[in-house]
N, C-alpha and C. Protein backbone atom coordinates (compact mmCIF):
# COMPACT_ATOMS: atom_id res chain seq x y z
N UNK A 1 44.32 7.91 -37.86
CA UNK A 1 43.54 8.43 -36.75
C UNK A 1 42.07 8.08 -36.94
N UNK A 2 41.33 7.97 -36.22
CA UNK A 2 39.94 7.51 -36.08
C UNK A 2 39.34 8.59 -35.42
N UNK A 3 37.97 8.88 -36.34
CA UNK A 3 37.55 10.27 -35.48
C UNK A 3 36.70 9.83 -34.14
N UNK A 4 36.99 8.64 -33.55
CA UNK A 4 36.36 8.04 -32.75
C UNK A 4 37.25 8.53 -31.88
N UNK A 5 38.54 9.15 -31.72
CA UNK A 5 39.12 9.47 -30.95
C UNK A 5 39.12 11.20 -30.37
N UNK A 6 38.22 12.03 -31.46
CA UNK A 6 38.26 13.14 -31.47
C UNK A 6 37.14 13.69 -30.40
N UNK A 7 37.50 14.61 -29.72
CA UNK A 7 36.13 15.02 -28.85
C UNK A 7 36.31 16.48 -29.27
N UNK A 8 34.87 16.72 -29.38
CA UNK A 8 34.01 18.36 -29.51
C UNK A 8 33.53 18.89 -28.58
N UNK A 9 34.07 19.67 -27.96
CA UNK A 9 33.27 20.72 -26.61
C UNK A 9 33.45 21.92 -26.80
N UNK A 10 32.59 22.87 -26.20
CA UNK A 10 33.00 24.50 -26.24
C UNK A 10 34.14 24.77 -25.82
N UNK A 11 34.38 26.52 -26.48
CA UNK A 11 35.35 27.13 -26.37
C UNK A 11 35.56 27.00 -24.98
N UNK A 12 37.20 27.22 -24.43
CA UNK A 12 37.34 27.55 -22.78
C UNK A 12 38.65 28.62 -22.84
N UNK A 13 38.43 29.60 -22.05
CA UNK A 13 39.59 30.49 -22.17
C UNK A 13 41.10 29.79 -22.54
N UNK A 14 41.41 29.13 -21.72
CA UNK A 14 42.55 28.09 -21.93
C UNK A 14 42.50 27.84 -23.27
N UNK A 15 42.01 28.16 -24.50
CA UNK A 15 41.95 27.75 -25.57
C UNK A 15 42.41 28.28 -27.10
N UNK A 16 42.56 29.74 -25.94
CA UNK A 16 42.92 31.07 -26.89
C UNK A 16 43.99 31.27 -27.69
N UNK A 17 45.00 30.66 -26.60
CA UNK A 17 46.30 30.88 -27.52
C UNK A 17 46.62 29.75 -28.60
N UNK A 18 45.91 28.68 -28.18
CA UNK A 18 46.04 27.39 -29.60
C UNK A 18 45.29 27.47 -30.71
N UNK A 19 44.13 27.94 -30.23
CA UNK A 19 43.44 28.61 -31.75
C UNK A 19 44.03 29.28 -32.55
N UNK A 20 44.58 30.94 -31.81
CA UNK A 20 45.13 31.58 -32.80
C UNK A 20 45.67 31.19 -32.79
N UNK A 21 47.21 30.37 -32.77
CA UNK A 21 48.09 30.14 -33.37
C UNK A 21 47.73 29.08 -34.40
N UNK A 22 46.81 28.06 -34.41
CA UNK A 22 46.26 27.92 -35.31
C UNK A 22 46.15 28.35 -36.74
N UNK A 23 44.93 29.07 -36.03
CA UNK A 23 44.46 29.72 -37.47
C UNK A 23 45.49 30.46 -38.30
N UNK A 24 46.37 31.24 -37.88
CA UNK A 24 47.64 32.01 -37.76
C UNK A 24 48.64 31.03 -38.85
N UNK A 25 48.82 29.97 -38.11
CA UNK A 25 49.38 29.07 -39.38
C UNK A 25 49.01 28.14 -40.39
N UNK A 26 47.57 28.27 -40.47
CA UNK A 26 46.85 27.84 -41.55
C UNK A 26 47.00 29.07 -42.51
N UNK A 27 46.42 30.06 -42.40
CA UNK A 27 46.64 31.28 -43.44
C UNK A 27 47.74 31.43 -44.11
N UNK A 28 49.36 31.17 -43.14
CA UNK A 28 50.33 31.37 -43.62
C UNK A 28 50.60 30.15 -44.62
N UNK A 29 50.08 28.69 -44.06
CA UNK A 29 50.56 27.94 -44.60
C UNK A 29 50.04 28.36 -46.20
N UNK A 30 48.90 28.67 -46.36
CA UNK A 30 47.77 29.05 -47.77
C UNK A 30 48.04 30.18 -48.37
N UNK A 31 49.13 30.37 -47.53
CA UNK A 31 49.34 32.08 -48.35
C UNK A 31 48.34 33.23 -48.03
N UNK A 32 47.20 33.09 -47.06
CA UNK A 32 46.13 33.31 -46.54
C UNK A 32 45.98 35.00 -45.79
N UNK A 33 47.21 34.72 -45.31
CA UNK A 33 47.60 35.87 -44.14
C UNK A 33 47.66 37.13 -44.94
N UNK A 34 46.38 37.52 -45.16
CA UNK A 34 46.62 39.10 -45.63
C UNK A 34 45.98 39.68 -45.02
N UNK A 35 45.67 41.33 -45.47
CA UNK A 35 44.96 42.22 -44.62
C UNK A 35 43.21 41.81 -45.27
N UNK A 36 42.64 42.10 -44.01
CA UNK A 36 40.99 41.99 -44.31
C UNK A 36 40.43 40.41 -44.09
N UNK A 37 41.64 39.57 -43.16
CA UNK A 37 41.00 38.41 -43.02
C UNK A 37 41.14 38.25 -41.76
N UNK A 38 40.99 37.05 -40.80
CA UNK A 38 40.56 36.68 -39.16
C UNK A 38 42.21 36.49 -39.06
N UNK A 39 43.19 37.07 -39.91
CA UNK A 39 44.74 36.87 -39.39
C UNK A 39 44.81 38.02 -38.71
N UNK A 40 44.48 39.31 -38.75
CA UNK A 40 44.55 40.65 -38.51
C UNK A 40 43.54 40.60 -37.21
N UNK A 41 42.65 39.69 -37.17
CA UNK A 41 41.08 40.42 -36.35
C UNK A 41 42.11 40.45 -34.61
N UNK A 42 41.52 41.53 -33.83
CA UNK A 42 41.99 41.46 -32.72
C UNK A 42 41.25 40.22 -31.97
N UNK A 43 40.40 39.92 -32.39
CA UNK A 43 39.47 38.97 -31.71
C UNK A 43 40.08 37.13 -31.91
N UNK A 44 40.87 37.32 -32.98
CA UNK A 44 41.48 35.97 -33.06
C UNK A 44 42.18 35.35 -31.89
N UNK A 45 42.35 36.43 -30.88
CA UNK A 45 43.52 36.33 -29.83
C UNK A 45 42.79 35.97 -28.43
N UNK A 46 41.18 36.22 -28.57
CA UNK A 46 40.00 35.94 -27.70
C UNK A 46 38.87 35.47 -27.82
N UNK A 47 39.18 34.12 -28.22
CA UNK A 47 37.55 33.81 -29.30
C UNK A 47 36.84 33.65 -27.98
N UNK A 48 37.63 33.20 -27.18
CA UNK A 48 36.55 32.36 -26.13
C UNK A 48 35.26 34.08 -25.41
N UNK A 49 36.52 34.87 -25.56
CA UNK A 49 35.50 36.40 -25.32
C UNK A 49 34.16 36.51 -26.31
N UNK A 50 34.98 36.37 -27.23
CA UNK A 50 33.99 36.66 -28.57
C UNK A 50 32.74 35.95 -28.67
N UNK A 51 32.86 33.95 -28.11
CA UNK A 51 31.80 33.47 -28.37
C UNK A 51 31.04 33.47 -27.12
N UNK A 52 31.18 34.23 -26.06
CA UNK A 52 30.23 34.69 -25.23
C UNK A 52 28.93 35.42 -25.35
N UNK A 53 28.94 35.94 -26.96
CA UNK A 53 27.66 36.37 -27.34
C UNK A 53 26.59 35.42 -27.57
N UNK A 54 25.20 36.18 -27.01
CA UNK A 54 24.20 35.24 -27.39
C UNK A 54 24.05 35.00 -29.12
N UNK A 55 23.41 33.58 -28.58
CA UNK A 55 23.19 32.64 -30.41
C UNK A 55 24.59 32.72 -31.36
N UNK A 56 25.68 32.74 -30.24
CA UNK A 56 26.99 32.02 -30.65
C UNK A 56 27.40 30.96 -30.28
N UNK A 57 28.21 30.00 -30.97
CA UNK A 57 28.67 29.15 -29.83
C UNK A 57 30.16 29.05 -30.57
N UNK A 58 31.45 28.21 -30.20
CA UNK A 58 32.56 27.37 -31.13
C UNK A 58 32.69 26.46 -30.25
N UNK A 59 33.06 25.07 -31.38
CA UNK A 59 33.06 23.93 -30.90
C UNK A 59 34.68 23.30 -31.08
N UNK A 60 35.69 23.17 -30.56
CA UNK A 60 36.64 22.70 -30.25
C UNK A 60 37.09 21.44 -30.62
N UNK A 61 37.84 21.08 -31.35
CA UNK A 61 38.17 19.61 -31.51
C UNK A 61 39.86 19.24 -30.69
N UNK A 62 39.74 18.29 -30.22
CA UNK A 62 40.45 17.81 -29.07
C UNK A 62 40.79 16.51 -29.55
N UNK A 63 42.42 16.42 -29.09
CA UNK A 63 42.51 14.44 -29.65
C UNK A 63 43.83 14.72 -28.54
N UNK A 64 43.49 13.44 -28.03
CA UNK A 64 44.31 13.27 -27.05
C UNK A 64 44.99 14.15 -25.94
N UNK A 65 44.12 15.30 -25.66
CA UNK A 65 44.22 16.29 -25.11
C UNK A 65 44.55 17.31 -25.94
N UNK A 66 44.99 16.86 -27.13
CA UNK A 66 46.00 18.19 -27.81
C UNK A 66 44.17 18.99 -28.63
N UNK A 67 44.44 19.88 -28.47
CA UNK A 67 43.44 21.40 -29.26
C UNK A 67 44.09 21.18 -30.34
N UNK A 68 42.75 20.52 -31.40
CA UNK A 68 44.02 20.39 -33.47
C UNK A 68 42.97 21.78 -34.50
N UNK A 69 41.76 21.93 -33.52
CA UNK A 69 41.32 23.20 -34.14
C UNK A 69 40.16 23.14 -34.07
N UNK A 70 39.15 23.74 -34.48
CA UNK A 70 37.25 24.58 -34.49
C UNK A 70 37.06 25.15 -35.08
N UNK A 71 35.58 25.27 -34.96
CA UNK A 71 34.94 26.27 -35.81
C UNK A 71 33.38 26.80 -34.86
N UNK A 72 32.91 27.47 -35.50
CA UNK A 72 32.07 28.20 -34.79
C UNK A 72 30.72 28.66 -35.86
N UNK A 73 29.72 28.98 -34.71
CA UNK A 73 28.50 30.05 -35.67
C UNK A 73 28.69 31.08 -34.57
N UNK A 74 28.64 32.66 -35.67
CA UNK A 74 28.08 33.47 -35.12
C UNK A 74 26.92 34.66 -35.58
N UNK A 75 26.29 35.24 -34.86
CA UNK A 75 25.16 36.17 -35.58
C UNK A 75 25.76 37.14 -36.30
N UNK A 76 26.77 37.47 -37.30
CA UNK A 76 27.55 38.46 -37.65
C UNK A 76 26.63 39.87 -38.15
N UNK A 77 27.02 40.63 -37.49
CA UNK A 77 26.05 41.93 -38.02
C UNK A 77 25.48 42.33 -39.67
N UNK A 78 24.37 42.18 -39.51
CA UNK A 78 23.95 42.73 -40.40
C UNK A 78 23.57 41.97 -41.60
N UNK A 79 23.49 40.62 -40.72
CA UNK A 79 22.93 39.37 -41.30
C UNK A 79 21.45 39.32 -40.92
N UNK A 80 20.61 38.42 -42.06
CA UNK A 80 19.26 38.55 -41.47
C UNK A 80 19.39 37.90 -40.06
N UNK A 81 18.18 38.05 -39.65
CA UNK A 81 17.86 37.46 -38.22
C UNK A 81 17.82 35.98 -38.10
N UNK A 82 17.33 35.48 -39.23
CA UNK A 82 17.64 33.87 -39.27
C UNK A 82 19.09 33.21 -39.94
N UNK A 83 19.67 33.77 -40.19
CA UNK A 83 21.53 33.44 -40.66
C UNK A 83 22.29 33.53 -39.58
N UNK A 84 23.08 32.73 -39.62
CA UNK A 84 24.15 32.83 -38.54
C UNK A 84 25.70 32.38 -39.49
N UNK A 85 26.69 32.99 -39.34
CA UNK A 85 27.78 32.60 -39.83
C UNK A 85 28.52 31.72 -39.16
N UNK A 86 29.21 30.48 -40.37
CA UNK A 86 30.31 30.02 -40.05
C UNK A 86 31.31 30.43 -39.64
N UNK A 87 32.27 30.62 -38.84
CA UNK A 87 33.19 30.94 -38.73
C UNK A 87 34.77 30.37 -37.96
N UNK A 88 35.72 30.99 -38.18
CA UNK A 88 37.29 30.43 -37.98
C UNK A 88 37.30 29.15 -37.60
N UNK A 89 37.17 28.36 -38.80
CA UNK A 89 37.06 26.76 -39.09
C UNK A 89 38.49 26.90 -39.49
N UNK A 90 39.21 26.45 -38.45
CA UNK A 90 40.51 26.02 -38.82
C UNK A 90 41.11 24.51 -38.03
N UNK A 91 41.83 23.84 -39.07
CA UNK A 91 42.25 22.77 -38.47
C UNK A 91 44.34 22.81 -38.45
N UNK A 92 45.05 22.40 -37.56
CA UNK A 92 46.26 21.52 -37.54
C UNK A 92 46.26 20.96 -38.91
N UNK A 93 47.77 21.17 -39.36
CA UNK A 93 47.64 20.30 -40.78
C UNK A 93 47.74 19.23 -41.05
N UNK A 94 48.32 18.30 -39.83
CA UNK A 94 48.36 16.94 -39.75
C UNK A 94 46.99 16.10 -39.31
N UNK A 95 45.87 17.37 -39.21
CA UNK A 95 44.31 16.79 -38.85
C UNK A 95 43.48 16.75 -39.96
N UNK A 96 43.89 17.62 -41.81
CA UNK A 96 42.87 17.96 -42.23
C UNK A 96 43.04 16.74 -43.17
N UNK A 97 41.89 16.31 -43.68
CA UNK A 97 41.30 15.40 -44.00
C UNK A 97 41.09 13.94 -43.71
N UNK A 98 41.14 13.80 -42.31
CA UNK A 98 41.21 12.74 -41.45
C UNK A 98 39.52 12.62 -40.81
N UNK A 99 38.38 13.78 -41.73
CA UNK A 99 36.79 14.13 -41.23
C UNK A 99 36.80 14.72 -40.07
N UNK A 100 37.91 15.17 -39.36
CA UNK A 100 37.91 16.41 -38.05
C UNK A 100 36.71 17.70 -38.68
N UNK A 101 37.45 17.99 -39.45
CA UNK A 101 36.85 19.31 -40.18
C UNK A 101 34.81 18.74 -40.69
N UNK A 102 34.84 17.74 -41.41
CA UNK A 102 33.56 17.26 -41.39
C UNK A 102 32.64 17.21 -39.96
N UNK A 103 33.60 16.84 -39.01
CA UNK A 103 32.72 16.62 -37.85
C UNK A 103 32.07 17.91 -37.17
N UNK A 104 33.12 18.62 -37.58
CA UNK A 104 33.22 20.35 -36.58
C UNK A 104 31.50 21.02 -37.59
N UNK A 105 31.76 20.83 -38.81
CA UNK A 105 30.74 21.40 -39.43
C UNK A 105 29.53 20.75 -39.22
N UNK A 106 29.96 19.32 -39.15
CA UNK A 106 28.40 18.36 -38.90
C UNK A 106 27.46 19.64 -37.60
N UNK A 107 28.63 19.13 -36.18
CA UNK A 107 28.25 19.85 -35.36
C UNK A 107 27.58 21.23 -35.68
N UNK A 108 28.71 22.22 -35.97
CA UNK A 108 27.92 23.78 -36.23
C UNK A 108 26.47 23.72 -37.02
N UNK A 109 26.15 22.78 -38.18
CA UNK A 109 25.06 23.23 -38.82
C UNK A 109 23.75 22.27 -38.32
N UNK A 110 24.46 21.15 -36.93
CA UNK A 110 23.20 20.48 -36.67
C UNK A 110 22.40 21.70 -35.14
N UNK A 111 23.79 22.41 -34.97
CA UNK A 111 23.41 23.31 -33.39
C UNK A 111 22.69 25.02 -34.36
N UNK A 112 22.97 25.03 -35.25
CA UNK A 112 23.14 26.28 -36.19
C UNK A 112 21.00 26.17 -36.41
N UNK A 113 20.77 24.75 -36.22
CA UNK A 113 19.42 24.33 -36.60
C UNK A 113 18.74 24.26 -35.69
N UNK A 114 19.23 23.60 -33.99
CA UNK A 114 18.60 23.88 -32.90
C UNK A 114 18.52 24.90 -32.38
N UNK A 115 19.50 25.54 -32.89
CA UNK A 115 19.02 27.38 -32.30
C UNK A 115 18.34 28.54 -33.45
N UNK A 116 17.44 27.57 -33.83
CA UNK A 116 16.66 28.20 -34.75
C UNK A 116 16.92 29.21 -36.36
N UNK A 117 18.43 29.05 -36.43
CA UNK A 117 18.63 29.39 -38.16
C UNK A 117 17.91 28.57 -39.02
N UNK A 118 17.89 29.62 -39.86
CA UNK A 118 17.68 28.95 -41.17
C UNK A 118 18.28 28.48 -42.56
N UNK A 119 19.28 29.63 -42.08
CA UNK A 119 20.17 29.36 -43.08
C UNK A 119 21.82 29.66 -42.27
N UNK A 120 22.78 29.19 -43.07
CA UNK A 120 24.29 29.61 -42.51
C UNK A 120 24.97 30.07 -43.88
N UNK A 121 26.14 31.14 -43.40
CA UNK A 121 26.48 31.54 -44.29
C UNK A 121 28.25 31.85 -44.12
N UNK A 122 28.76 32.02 -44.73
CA UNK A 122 30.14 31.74 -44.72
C UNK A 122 30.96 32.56 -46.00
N UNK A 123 31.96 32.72 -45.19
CA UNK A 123 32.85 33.50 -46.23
C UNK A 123 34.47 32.92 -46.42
N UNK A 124 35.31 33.09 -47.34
CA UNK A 124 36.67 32.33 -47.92
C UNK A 124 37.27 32.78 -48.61
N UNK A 125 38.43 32.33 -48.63
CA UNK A 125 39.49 32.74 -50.22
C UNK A 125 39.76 31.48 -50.92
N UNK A 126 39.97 32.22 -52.53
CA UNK A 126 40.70 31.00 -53.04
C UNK A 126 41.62 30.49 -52.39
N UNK A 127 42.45 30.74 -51.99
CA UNK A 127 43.67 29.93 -51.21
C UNK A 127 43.45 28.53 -50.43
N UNK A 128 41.63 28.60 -50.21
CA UNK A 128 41.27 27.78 -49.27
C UNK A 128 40.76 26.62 -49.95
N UNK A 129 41.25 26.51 -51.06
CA UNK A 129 39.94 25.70 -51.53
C UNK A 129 39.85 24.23 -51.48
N UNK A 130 40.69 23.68 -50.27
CA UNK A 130 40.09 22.41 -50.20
C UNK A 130 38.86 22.67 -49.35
N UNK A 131 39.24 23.27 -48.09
CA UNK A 131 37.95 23.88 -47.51
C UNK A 131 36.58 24.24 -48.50
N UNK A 132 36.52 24.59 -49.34
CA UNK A 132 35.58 25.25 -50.53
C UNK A 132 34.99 24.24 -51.19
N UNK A 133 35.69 23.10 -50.92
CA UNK A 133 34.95 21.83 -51.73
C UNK A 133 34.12 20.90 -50.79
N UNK A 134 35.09 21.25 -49.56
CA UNK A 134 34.16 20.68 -48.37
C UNK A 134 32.89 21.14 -48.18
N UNK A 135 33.12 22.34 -48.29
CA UNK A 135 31.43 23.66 -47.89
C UNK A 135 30.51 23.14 -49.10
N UNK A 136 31.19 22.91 -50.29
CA UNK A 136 30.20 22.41 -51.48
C UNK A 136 29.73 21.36 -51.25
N UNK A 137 30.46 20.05 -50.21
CA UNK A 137 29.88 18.63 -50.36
C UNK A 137 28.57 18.76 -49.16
N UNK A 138 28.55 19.84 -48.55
CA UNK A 138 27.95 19.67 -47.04
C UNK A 138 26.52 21.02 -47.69
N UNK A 139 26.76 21.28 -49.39
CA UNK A 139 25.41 22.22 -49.91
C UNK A 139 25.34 23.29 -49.43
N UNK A 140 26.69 23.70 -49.12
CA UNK A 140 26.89 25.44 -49.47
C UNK A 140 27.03 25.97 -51.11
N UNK A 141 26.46 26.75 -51.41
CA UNK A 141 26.28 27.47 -52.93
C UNK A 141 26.84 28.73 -52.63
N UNK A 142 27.27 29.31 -54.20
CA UNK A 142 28.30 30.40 -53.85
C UNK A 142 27.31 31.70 -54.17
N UNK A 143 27.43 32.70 -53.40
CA UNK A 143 26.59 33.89 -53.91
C UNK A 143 27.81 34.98 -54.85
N UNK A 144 27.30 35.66 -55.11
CA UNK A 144 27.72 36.91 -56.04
C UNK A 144 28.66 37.44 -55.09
N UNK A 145 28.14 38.16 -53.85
CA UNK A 145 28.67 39.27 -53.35
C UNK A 145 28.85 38.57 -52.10
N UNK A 146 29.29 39.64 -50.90
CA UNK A 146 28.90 39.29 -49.49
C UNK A 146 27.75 39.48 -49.02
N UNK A 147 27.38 39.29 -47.71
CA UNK A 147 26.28 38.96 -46.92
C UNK A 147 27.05 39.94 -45.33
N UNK A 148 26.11 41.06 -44.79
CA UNK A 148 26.53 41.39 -43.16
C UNK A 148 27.93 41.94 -43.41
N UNK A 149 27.73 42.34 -42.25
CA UNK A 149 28.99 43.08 -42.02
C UNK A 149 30.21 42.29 -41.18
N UNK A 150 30.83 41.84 -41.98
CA UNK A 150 31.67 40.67 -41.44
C UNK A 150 32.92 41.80 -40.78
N UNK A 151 33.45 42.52 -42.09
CA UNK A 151 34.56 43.52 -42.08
C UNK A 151 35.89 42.67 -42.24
N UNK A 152 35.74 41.32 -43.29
CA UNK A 152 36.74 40.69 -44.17
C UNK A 152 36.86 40.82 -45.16
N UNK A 153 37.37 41.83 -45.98
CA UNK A 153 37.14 42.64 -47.02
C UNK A 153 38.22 42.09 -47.93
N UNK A 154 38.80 41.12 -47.37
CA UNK A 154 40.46 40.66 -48.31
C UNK A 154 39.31 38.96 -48.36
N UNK A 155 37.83 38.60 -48.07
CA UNK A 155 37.57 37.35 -48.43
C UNK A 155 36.53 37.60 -49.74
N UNK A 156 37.26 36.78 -50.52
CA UNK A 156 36.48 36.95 -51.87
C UNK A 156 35.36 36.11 -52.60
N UNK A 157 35.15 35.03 -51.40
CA UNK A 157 34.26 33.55 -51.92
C UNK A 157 33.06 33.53 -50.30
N UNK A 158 32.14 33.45 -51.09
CA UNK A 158 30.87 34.30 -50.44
C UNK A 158 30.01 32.44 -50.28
N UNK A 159 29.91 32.12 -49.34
CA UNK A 159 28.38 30.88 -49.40
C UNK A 159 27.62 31.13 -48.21
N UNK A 160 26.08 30.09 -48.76
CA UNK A 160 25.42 30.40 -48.19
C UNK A 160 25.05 28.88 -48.37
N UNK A 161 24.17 28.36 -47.00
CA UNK A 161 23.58 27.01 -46.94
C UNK A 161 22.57 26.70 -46.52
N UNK A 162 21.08 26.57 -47.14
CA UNK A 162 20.00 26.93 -46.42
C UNK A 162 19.66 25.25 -45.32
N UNK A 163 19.28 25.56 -43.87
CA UNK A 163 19.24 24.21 -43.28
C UNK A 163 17.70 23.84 -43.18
């Protein structure tokens, strides 16, 4: 596949049910799916609701019409005023490491910069950790603890990426 074939646009309601099921079977595939992660969130089932908040956005990856997965920033509570979180970066498993997932993040942390953050911050499990090496090549560093009030209390791998 050639990511020359992939297109990135915002969320659209129509989009809801391929995400979560998505993300839904990425967790499972990782063993992922426990309590205190975006498998449980009621909001997994409405992102396109969710990223209706201001200084949010998610960006959609599309190949050949088919939805293979996204990711998003959002202002998660209780983050400083200049952080915005990564969030439900999930890909199709026949998409990940084909640079889908590189592109989605290119995107989030070049829009994460035009809308005035300063930094992005992100949360994970071990389970994830090809994802975890990706966040490391793109100069996410790991903090101690969490950051805001995410209310993913089952994610145990904390970064932060100053832009």
């Amino acid at each position: 596949m050639n990511t020359k074939s992939v297109v990135l646009r915002r969320i659209l309601s129509d989009d809801n049910q391929q995400l979560a099921e998505i993300i839904r079977a990425a967790l499972e595939e990782f063993g992922a799916n426990h309590e205190g992660t975006v498998y449980y969130d009621e909001s997994t089932d409405h992102l396109s609701d969710l990223f209706k908040v201001e200084q949010s956005v998610y960006f959609v990856a599309v190949v050949d019409r088919q939805v293979v997965g996204g990711g998003g920033l959002f202002p998660t509570s209780g983050l400083p005023d200049d952080t915005c979180e990564l969030v439900k970066m999930y890909l199709l498993s026949e998409f990940r490491g084909k640079g889908v997932g590189r592109m989605i993040i290119q995107q989030c942390l070049s829009q994460a910069k035009s809308m005035g953050y300063k930094k992005v911050y992100l949360e994970s499990m071990p389970e994830l950790a090809g994802a975890l090496a990706i966040y490391e090549k793109f100069g996410f560093e790991y903090l101690d603890g969490p950051l805001g009030n995410t209310g993913h209390f089952g994610c145990e791998k904390w970064m932060l990426k100053s832009l």
